[in-house]
PDB file of N, CA and C in Angstrom:
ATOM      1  N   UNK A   1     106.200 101.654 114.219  1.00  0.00           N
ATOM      2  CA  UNK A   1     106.501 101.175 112.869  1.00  0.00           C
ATOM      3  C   UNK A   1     106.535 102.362 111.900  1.00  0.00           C
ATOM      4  N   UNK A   2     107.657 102.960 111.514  1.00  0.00           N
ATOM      5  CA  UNK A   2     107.872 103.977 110.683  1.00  0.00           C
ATOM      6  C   UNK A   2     106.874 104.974 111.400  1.00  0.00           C
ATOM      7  N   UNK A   3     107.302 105.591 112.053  1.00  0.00           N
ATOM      8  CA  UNK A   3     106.512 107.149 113.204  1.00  0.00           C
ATOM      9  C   UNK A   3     106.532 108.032 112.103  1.00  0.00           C
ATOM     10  N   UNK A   4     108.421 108.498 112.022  1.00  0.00           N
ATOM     11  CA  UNK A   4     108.619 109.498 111.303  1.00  0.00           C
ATOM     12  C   UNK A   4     108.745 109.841 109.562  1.00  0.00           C
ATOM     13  N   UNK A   5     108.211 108.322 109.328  1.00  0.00           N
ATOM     14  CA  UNK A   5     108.155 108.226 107.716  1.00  0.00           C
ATOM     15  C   UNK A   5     107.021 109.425 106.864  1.00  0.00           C
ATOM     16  N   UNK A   6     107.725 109.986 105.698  1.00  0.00           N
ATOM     17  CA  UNK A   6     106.845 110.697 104.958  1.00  0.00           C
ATOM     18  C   UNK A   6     106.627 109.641 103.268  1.00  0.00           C
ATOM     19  N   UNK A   7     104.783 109.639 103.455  1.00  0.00           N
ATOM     20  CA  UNK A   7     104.991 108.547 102.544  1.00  0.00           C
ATOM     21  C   UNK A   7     104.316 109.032 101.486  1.00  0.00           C
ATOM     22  N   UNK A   8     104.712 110.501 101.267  1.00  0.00           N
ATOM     23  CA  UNK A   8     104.823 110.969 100.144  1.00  0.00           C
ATOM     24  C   UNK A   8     102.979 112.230 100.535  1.00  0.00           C
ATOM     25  N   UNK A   9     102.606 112.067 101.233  1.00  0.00           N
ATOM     26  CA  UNK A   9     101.665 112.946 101.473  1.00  0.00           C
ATOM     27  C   UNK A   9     101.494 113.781 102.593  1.00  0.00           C
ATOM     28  N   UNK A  10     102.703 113.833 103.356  1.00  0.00           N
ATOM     29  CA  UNK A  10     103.251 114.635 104.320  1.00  0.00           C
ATOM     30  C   UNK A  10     102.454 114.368 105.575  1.00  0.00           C
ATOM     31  N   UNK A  11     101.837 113.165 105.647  1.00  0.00           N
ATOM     32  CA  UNK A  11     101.542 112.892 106.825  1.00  0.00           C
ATOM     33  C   UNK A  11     101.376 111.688 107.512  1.00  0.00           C
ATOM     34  N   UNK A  12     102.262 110.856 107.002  1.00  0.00           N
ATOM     35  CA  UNK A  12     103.198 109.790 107.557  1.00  0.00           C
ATOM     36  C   UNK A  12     102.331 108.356 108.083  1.00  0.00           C
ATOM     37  N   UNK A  13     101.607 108.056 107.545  1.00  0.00           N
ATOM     38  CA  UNK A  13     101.042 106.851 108.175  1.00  0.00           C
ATOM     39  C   UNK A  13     101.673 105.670 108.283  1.00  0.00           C
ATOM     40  N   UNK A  14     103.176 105.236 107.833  1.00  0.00           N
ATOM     41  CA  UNK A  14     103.948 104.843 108.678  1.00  0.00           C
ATOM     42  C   UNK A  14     103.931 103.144 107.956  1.00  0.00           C
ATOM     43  N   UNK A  15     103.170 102.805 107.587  1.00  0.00           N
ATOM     44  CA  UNK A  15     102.670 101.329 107.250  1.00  0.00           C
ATOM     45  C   UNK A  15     103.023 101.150 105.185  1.00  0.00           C
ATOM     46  N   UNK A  16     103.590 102.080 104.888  1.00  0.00           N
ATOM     47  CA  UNK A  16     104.427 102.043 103.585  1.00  0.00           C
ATOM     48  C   UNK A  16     103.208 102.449 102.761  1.00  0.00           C
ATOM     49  N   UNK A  17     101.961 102.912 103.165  1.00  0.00           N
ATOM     50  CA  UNK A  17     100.631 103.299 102.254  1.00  0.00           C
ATOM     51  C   UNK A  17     100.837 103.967 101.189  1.00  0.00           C
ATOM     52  N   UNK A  18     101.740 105.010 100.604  1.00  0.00           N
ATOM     53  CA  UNK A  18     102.301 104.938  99.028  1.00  0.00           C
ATOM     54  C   UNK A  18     102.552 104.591  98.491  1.00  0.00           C
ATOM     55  N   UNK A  19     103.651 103.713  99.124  1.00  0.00           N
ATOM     56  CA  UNK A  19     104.149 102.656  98.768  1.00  0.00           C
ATOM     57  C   UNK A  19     103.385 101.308  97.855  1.00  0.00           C
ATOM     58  N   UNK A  20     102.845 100.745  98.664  1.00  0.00           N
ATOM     59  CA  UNK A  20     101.176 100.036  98.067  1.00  0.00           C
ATOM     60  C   UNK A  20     100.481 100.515  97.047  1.00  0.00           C
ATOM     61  N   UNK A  21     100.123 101.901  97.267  1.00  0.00           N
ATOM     62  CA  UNK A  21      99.660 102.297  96.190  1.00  0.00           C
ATOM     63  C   UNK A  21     100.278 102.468  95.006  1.00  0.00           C
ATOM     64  N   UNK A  22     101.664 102.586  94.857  1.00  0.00           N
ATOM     65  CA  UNK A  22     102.114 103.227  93.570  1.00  0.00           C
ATOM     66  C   UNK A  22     102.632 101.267  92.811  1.00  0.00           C
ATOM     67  N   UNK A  23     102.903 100.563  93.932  1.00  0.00           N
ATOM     68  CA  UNK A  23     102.764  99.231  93.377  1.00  0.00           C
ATOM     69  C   UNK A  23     101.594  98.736  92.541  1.00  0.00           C
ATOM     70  N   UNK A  24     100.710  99.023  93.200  1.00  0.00           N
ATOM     71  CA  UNK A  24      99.099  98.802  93.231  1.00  0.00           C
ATOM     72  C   UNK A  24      99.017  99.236  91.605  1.00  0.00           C
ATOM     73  N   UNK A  25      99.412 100.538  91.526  1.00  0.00           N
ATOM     74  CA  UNK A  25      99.161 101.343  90.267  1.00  0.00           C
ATOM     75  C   UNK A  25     100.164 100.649  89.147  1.00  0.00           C
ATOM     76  N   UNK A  26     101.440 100.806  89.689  1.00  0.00           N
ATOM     77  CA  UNK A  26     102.106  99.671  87.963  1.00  0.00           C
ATOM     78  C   UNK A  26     101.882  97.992  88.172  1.00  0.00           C
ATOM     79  N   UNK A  27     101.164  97.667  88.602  1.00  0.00           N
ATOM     80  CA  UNK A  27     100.524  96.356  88.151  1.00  0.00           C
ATOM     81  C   UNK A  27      99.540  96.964  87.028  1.00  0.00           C
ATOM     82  N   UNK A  28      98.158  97.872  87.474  1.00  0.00           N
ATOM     83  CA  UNK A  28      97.701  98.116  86.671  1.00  0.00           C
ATOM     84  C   UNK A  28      98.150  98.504  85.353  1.00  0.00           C
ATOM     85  N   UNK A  29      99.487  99.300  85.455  1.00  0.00           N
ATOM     86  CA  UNK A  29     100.060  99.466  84.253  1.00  0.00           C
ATOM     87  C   UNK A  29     100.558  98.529  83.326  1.00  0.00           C
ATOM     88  N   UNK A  30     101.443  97.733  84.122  1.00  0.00           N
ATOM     89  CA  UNK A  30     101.860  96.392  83.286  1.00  0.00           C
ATOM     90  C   UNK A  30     100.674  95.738  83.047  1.00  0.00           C
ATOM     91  N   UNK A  31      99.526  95.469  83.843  1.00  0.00           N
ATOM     92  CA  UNK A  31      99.063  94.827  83.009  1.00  0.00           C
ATOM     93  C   UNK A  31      97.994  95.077  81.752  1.00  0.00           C
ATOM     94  N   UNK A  32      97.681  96.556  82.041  1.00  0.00           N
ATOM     95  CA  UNK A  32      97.424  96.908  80.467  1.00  0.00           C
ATOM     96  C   UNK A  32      98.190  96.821  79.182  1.00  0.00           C
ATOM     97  N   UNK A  33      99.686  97.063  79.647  1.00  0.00           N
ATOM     98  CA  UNK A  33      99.850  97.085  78.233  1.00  0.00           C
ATOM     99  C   UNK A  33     100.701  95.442  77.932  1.00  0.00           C
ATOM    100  N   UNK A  34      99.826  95.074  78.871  1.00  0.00           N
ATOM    101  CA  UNK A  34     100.571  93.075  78.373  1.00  0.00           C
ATOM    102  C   UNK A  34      99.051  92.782  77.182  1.00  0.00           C
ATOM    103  N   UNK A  35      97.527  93.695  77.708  1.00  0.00           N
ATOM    104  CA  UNK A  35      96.966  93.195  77.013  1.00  0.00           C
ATOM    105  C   UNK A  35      96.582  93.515  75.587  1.00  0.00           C
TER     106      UNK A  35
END
């Protein structure tokens, strides 16, 4: 499942884990400035 993926920290864990995180992070964003 994604071997050769770089997910932004040059060492590929393959399972979209930046990915998540940078989602992860603009929720937090949106939802600060909703409040």
């Amino acid at each position: 499942m994604g071997q050769g993926c770089n997910d932004g920290y040059g060492v590929g864990f393959g399972g979209g884990f930046a990915l998540l995180v940078v989602l992860f992070i603009l929720l937090i964003i949106i939802g600060a400035s909703y409040c």
